[in-house]
N, C-alpha and C. Protein backbone atom coordinates (compact mmCIF):
# COMPACT_ATOMS: atom_id res chain seq x y z
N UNK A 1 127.25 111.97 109.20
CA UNK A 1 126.95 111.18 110.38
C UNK A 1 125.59 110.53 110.20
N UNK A 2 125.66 108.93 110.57
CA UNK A 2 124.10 108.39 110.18
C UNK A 2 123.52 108.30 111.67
N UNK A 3 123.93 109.30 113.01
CA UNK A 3 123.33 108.48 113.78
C UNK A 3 121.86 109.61 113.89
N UNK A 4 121.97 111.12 112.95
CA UNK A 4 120.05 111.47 113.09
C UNK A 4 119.43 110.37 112.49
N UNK A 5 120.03 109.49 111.30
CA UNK A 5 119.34 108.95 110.38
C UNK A 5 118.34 108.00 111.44
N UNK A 6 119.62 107.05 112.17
CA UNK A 6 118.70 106.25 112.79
C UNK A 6 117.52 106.98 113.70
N UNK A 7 117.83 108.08 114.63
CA UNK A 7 117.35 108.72 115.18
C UNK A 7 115.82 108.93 114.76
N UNK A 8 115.97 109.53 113.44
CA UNK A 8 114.41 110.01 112.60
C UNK A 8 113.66 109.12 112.73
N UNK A 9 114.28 107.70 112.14
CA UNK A 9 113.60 106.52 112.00
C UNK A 9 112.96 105.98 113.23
N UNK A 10 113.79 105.85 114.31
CA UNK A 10 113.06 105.43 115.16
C UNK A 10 112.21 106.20 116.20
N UNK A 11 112.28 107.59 116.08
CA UNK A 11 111.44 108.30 116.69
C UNK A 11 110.51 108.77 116.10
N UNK A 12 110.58 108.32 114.59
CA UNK A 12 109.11 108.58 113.88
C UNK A 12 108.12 107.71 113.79
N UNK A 13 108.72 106.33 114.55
CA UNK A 13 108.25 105.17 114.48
C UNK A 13 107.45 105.04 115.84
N UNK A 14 108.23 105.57 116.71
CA UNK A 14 107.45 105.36 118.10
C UNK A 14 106.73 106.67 117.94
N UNK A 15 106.69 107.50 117.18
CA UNK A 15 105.66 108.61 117.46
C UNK A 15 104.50 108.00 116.96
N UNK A 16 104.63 106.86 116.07
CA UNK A 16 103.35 106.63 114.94
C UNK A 16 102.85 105.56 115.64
N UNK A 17 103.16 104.74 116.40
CA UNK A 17 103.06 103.76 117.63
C UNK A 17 102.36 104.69 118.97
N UNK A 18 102.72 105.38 119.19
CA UNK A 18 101.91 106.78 120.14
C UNK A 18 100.63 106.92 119.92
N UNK A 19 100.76 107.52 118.53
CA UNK A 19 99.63 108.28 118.47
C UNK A 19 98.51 107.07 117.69
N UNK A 20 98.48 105.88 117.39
CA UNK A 20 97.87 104.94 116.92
C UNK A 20 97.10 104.33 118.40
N UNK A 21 98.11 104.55 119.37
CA UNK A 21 97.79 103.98 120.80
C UNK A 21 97.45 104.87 122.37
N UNK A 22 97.09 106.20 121.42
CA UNK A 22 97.17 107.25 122.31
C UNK A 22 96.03 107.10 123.41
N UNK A 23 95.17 105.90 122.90
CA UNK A 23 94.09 105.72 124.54
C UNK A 23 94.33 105.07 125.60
N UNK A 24 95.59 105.17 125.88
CA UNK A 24 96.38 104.59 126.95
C UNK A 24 96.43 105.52 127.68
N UNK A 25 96.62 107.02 127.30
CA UNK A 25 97.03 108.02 127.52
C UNK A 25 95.30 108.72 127.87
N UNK A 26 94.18 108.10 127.30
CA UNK A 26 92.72 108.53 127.67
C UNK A 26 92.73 109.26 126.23
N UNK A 27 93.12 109.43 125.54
CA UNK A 27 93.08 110.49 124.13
C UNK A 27 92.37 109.63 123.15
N UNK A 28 92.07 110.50 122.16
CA UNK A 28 91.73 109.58 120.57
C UNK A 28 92.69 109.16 119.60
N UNK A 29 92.71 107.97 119.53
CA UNK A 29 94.01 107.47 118.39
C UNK A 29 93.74 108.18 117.09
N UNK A 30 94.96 108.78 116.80
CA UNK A 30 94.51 108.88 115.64
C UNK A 30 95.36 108.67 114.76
N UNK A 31 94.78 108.72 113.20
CA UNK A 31 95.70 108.15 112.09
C UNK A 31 96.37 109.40 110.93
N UNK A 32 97.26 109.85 112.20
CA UNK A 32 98.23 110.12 111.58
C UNK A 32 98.79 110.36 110.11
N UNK A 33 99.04 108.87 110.13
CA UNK A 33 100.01 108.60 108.64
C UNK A 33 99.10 108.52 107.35
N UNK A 34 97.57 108.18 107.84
CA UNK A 34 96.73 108.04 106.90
C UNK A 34 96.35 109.46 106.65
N UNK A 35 96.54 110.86 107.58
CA UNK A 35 95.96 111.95 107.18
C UNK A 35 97.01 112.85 106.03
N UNK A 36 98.50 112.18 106.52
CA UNK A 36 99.25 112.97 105.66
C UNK A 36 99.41 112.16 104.55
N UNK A 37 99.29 111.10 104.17
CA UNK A 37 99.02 110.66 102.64
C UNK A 37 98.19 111.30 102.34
N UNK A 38 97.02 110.48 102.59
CA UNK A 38 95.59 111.34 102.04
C UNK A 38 95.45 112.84 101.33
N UNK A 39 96.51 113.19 102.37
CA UNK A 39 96.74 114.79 102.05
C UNK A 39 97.03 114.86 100.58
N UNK A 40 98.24 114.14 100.17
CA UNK A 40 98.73 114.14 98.54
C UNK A 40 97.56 113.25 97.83
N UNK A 41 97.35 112.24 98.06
CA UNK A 41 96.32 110.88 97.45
C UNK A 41 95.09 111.06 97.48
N UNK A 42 94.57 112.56 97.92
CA UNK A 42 92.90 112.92 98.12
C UNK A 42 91.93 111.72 98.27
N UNK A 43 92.84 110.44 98.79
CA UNK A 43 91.99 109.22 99.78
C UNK A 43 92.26 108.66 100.03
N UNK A 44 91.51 107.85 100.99
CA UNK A 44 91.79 106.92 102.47
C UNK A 44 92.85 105.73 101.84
N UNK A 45 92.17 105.06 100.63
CA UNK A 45 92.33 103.70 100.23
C UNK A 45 94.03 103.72 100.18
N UNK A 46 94.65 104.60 99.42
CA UNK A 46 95.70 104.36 99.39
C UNK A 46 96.88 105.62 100.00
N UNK A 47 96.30 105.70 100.99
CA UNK A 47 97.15 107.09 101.36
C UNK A 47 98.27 106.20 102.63
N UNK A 48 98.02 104.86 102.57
CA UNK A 48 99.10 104.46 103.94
C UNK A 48 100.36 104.74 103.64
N UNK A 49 100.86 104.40 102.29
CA UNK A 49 102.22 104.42 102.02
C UNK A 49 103.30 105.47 101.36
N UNK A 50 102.09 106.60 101.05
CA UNK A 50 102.55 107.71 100.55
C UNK A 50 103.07 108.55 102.09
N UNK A 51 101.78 108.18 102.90
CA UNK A 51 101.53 108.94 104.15
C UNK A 51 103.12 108.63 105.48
N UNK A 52 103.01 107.09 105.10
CA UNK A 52 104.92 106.52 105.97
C UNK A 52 106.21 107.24 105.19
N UNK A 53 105.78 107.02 104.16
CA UNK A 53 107.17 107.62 103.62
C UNK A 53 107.49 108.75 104.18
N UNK A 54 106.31 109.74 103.78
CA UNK A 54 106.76 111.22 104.12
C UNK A 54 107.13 111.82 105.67
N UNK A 55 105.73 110.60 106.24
CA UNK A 55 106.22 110.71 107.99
C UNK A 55 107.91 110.31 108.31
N UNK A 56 108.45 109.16 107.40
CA UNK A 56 109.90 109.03 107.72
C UNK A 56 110.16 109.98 107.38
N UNK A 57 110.45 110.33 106.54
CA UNK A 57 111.28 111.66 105.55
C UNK A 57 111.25 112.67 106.65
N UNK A 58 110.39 113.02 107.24
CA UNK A 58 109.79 114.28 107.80
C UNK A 58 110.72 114.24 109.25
N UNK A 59 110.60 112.87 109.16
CA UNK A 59 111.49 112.51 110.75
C UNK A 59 112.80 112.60 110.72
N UNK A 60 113.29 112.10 109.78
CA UNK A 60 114.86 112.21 109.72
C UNK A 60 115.41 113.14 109.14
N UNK A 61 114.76 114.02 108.58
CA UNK A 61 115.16 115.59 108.46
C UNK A 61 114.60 116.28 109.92
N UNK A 62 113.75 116.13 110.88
CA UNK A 62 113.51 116.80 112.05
C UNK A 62 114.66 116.25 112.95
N UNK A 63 115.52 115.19 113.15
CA UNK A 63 116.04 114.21 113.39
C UNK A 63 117.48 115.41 113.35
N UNK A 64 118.00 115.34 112.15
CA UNK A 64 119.07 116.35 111.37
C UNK A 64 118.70 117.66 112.05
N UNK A 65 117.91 118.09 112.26
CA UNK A 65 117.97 119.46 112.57
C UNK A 65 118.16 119.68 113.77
N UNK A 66 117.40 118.48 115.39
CA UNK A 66 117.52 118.64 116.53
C UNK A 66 119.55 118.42 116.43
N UNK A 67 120.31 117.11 115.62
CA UNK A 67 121.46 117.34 116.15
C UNK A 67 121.84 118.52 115.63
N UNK A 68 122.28 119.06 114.36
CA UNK A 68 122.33 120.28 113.98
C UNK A 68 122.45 121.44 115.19
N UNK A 69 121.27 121.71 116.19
CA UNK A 69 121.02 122.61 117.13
C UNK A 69 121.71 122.16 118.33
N UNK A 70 121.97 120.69 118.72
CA UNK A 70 122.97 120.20 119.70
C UNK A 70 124.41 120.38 119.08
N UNK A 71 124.92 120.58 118.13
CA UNK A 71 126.03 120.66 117.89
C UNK A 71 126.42 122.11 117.83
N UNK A 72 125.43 122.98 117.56
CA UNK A 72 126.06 124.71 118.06
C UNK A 72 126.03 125.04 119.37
N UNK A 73 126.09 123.72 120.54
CA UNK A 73 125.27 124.24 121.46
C UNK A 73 126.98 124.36 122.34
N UNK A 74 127.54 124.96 123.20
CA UNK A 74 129.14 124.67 124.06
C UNK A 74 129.32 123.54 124.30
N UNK A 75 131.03 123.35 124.10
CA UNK A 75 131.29 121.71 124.47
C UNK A 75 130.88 121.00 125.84
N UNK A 76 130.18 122.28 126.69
CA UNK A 76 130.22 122.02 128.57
C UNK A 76 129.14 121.12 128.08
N UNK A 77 128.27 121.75 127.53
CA UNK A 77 126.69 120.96 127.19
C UNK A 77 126.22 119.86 126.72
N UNK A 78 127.59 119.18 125.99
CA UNK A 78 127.51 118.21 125.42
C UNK A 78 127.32 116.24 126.37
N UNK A 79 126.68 116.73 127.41
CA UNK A 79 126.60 115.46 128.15
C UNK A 79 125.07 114.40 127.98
N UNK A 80 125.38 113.80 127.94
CA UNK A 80 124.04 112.94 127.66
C UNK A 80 122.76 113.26 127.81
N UNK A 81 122.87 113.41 129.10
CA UNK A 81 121.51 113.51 129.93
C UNK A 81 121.18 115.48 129.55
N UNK A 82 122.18 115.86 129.10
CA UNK A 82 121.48 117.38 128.61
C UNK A 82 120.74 117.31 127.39
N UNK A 83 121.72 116.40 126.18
CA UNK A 83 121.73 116.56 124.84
C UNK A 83 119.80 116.18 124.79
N UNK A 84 119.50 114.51 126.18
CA UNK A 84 118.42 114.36 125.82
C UNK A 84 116.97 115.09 126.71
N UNK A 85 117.42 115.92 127.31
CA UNK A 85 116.42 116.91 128.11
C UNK A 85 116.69 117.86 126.95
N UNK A 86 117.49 118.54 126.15
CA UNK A 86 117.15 119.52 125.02
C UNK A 86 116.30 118.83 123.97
N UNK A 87 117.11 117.76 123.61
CA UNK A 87 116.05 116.82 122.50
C UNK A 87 114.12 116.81 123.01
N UNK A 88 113.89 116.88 124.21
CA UNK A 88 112.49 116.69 125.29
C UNK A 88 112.21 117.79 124.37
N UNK A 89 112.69 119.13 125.09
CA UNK A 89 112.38 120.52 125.27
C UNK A 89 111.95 121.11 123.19
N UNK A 90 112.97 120.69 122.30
CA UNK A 90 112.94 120.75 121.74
C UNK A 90 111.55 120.20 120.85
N UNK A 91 111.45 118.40 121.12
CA UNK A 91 110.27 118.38 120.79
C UNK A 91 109.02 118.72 121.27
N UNK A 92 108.96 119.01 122.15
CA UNK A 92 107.58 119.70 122.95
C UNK A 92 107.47 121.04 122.46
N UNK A 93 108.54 121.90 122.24
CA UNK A 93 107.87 122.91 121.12
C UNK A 93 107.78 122.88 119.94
N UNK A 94 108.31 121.69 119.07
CA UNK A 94 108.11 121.31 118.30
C UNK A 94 106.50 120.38 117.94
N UNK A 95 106.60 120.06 118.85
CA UNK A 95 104.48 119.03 118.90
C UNK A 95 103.62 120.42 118.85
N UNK A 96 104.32 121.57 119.52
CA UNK A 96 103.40 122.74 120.13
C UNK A 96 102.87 123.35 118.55
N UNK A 97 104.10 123.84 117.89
CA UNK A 97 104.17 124.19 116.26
C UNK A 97 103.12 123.53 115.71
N UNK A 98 103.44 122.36 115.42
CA UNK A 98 102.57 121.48 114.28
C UNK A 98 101.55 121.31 114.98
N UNK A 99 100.91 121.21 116.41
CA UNK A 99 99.17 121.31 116.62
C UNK A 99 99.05 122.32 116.05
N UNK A 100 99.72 123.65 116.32
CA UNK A 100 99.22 125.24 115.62
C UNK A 100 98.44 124.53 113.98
N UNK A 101 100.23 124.87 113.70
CA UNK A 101 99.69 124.42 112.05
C UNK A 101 98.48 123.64 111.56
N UNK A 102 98.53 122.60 112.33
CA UNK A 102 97.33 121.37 112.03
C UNK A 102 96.00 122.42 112.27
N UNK A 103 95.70 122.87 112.79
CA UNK A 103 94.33 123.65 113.83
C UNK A 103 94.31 124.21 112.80
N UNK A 104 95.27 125.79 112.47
CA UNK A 104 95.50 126.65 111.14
C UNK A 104 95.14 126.59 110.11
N UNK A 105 96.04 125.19 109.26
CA UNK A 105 96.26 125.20 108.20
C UNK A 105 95.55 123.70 107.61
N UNK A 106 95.96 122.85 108.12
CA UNK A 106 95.72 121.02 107.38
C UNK A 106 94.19 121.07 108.22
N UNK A 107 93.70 121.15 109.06
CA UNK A 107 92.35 121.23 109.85
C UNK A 107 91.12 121.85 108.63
N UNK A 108 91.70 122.73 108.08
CA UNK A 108 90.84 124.03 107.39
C UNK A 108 90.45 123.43 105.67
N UNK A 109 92.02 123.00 105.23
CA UNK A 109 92.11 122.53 103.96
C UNK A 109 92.24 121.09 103.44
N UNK A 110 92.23 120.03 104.56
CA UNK A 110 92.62 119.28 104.24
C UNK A 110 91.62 118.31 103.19
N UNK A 111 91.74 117.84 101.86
CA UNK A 111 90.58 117.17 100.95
C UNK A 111 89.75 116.48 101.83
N UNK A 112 89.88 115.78 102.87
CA UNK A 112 89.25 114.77 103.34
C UNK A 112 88.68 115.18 104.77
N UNK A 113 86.84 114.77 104.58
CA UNK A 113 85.87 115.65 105.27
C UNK A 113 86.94 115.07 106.94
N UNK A 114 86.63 113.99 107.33
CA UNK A 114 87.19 113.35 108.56
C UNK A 114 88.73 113.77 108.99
N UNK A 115 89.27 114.91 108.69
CA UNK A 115 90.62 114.95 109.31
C UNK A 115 90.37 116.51 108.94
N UNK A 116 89.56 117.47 108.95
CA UNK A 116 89.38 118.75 108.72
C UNK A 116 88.48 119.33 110.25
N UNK A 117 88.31 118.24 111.33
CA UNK A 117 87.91 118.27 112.71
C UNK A 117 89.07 118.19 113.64
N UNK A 118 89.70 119.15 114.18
CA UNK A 118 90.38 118.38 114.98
C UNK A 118 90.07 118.61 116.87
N UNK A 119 89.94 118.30 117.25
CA UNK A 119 89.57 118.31 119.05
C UNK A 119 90.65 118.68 119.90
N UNK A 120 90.25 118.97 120.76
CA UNK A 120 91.03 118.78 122.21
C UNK A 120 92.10 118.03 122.07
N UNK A 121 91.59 116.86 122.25
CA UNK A 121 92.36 115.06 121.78
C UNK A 121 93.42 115.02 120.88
N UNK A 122 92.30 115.30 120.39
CA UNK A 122 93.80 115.13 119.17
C UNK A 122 94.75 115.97 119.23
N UNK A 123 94.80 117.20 119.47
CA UNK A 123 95.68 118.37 119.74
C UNK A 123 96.96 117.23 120.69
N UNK A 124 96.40 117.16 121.97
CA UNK A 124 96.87 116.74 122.91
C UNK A 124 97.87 115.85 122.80
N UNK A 125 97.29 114.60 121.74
CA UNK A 125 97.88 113.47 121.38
C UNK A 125 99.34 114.04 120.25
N UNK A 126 99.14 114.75 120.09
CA UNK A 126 100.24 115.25 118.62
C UNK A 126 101.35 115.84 119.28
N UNK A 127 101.12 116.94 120.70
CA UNK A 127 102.06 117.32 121.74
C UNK A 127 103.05 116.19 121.99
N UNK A 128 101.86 115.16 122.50
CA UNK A 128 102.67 114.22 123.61
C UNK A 128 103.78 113.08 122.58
N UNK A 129 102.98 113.07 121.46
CA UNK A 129 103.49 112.47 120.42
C UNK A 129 104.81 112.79 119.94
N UNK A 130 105.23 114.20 119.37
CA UNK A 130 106.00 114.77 119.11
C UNK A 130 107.21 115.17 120.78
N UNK A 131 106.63 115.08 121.69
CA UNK A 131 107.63 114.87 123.27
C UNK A 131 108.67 113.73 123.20
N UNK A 132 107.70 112.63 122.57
CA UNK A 132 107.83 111.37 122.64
C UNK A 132 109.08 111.15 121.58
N UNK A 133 108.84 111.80 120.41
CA UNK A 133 109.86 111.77 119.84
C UNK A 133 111.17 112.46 119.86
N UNK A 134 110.78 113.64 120.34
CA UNK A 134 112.19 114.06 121.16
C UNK A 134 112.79 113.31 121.86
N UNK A 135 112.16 112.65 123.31
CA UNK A 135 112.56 111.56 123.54
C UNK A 135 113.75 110.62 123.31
N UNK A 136 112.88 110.01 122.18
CA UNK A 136 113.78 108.84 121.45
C UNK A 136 115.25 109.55 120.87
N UNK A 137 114.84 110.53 119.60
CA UNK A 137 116.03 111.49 119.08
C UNK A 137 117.19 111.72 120.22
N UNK A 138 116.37 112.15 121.84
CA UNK A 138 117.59 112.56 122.48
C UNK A 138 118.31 111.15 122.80
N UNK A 139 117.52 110.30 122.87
CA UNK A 139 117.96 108.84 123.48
C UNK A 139 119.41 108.29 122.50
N UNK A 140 118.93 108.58 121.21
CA UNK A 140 119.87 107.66 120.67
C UNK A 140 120.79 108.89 120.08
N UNK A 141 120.40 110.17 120.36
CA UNK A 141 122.17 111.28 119.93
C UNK A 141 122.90 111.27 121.19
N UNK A 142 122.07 110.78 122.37
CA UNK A 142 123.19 111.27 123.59
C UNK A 142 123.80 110.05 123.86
N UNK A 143 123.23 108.88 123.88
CA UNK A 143 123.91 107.56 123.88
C UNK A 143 123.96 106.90 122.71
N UNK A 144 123.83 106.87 121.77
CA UNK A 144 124.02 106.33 120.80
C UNK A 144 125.49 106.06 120.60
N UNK A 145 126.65 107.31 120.23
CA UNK A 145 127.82 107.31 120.43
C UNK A 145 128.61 106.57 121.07
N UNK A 146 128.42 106.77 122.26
CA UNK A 146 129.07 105.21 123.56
C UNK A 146 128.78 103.66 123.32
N UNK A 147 127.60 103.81 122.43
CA UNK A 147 126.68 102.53 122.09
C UNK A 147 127.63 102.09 121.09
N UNK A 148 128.32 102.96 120.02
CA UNK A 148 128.82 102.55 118.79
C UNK A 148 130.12 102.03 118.44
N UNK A 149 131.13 102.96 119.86
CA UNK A 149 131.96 102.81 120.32
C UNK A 149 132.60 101.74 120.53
């Protein structure tokens, strides 16, 4: 089934649109896609495109796994408006995880002095970010189908 595919894609897209624009929200934008390149590319200059790829990748396998968990879920459950309040629920403990991790683990080690700080803010922004992409994921597994139809 390609419809996590699209799913990943476009909810990794509006997450990266989020969190680039998160002072809408009063938060600090932050760059994301440039911290997880960087991560492999130990720098700024060229970490944009290592850093998208993997953010897709990352999405459309997170993408695969939320339907994955909607599809063990009873056939009663299977209605739109559930599939995308689990998809919510799902990513909000999912944003919850990866602030951990980030704080933990990428905060502590990461090569690059400027993304080894992370704040309040930024915490905040990565929650709402990762909500956001549940969101979308639930948007297009619960209607998507009827859409294709």
């Amino acid at each position: 089934m390609f419809l996590p595919l699209i799913a990943g894609i476009l909810g990794s897209v509006t997450m990266t649109v989020v969190m680039r624009r998160s002072g809408v929200f009063r938060l600090p934008e932050t760059q994301m896609i440039r911290a997880i390149g960087s991560f492999y590319t130990k720098n700024m200059d060229n970490a944009l495109v290592p850093g998208f790829i993997a953010h897709i990748a990352a999405g459309i396998g997170f993408a695969y796994l939320y339907w994955f968990l909607i599809q063990t879920a009873p056939d009663q459950v299977n209605s739109r408006i559930v599939i995308m309040v689990v998809c919510m629920l799902i990513g909000l403990v999912h944003g919850i995880i990866v602030t951990l991790f980030l704080v933990i683990s990428v905060a502590q080690y990461h090569p690059l002095k400027e993304f080894r700080e992370l704040q309040p803010g930024d915490m905040a922004a990565h929650i709402i970010a990762h909500f956001v992409y549940g969101v979308v994921v639930g948007l297009v597994l619960g209607f998507g189908p009827s859409l294709l139809s």
